[in-house]
N, C-alpha and C. Protein backbone atom coordinates (compact mmCIF):
# COMPACT_ATOMS: atom_id res chain seq x y z
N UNK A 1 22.66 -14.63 -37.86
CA UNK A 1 22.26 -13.43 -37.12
C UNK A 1 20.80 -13.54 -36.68
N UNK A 2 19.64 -14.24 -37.76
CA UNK A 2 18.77 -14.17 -37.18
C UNK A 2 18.12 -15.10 -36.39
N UNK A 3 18.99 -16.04 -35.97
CA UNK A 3 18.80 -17.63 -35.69
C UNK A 3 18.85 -16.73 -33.97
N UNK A 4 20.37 -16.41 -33.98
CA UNK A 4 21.03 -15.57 -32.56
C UNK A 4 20.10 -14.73 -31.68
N UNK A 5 19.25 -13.83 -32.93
CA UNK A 5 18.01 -12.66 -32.49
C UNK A 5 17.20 -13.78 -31.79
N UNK A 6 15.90 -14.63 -32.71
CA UNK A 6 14.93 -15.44 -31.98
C UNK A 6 15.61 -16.37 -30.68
N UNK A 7 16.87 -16.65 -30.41
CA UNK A 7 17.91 -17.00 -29.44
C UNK A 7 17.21 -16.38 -28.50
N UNK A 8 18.00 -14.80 -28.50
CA UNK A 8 17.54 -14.10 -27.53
C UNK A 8 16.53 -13.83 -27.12
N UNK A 9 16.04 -13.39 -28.26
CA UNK A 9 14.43 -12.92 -27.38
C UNK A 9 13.98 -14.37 -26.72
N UNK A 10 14.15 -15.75 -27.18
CA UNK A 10 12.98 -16.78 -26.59
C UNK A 10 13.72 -16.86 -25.18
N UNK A 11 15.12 -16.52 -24.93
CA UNK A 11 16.05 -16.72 -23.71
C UNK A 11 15.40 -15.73 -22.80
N UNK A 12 15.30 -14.24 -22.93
CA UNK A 12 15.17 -13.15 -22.23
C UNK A 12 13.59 -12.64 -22.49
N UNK A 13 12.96 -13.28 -23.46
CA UNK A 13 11.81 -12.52 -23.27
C UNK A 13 10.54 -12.98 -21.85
N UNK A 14 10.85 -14.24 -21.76
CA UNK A 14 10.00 -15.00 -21.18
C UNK A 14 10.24 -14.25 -19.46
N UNK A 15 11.65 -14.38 -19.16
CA UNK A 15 11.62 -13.48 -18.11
C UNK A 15 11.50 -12.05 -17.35
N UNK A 16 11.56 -11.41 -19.01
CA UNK A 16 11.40 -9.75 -19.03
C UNK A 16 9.83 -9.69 -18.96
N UNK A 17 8.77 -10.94 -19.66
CA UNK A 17 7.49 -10.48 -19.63
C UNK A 17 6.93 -11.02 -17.98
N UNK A 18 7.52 -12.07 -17.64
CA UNK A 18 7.02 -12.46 -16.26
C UNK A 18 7.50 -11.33 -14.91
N UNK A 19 8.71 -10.67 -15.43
CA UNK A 19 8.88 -9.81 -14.40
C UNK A 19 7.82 -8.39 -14.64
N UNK A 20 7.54 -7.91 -15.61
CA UNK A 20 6.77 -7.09 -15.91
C UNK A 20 5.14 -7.14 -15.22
N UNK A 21 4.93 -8.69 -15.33
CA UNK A 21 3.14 -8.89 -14.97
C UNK A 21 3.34 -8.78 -13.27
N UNK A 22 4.61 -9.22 -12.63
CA UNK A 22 4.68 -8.91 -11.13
C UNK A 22 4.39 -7.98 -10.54
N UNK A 23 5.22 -6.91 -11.40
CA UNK A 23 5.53 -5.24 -10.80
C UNK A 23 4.35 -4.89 -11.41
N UNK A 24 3.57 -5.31 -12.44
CA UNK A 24 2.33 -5.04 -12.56
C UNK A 24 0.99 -4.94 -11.60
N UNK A 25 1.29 -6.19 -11.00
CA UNK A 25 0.85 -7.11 -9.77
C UNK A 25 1.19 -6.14 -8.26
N UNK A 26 1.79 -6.41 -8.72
CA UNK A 26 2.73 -5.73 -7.18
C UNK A 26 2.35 -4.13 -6.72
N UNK A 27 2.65 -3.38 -7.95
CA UNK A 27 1.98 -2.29 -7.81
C UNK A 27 0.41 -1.55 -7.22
N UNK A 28 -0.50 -2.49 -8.14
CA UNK A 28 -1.62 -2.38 -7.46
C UNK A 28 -1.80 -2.76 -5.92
N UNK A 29 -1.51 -3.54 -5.71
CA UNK A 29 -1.31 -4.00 -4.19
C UNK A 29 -0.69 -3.10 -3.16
N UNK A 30 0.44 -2.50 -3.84
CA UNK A 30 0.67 -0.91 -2.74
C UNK A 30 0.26 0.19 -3.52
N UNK A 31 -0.24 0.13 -3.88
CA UNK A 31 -1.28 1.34 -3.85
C UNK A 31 -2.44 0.82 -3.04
N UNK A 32 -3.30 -0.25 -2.61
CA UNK A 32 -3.80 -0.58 -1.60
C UNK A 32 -3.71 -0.41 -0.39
N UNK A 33 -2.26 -0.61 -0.17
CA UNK A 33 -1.36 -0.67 0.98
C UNK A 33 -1.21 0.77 1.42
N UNK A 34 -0.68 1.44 0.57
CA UNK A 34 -0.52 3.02 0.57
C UNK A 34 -1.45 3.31 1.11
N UNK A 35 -3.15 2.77 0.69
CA UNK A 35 -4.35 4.23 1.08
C UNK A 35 -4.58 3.19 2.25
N UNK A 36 -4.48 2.08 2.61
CA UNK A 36 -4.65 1.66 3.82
C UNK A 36 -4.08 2.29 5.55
N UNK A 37 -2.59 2.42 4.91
CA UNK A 37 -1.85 2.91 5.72
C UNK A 37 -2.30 4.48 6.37
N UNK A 38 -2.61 5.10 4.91
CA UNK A 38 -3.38 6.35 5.35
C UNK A 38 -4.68 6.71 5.69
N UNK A 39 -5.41 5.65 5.81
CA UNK A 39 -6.61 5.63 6.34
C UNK A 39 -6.11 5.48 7.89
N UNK A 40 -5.47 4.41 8.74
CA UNK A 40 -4.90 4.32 9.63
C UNK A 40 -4.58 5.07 10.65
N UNK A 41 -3.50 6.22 9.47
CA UNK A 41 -2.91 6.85 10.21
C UNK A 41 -4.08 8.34 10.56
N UNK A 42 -4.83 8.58 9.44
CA UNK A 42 -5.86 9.87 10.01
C UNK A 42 -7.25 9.14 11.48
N UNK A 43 -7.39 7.66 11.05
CA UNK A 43 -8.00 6.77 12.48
C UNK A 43 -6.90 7.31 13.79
N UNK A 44 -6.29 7.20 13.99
CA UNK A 44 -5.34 7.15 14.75
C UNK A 44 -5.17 8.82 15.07
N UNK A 45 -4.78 9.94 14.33
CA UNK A 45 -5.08 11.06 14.56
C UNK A 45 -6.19 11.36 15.54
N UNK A 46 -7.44 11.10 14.85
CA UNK A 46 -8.55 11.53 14.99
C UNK A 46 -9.14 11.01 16.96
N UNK A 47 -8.58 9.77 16.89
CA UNK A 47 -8.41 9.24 18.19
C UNK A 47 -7.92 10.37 19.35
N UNK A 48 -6.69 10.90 18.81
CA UNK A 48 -5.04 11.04 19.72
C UNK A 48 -5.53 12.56 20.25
């Protein structure tokens, strides 16, 4: 049983923690994206 446990976790952990640091990753980046977009769009207002 506990041979099966360290199994799993060394099988699934490695990809549960690399997907985690992405969306970690990823996130900050649109939230960038987000206030970019809305900077943009009040430029663009302010123009129109």
């Amino acid at each position: 049983m506990m041979e099966e446990l360290v199994s799993i976790i060394g099988n699934w952990g490695f990809p549960i923690a690399v997907s985690i640091y992405l969306l970690v990753r990823i996130e900050g980046k649109l939230e960038n994206l987000t206030e970019s977009i809305r900077g943009l769009s009040e430029a663009i207002r302010k123009e129109a």
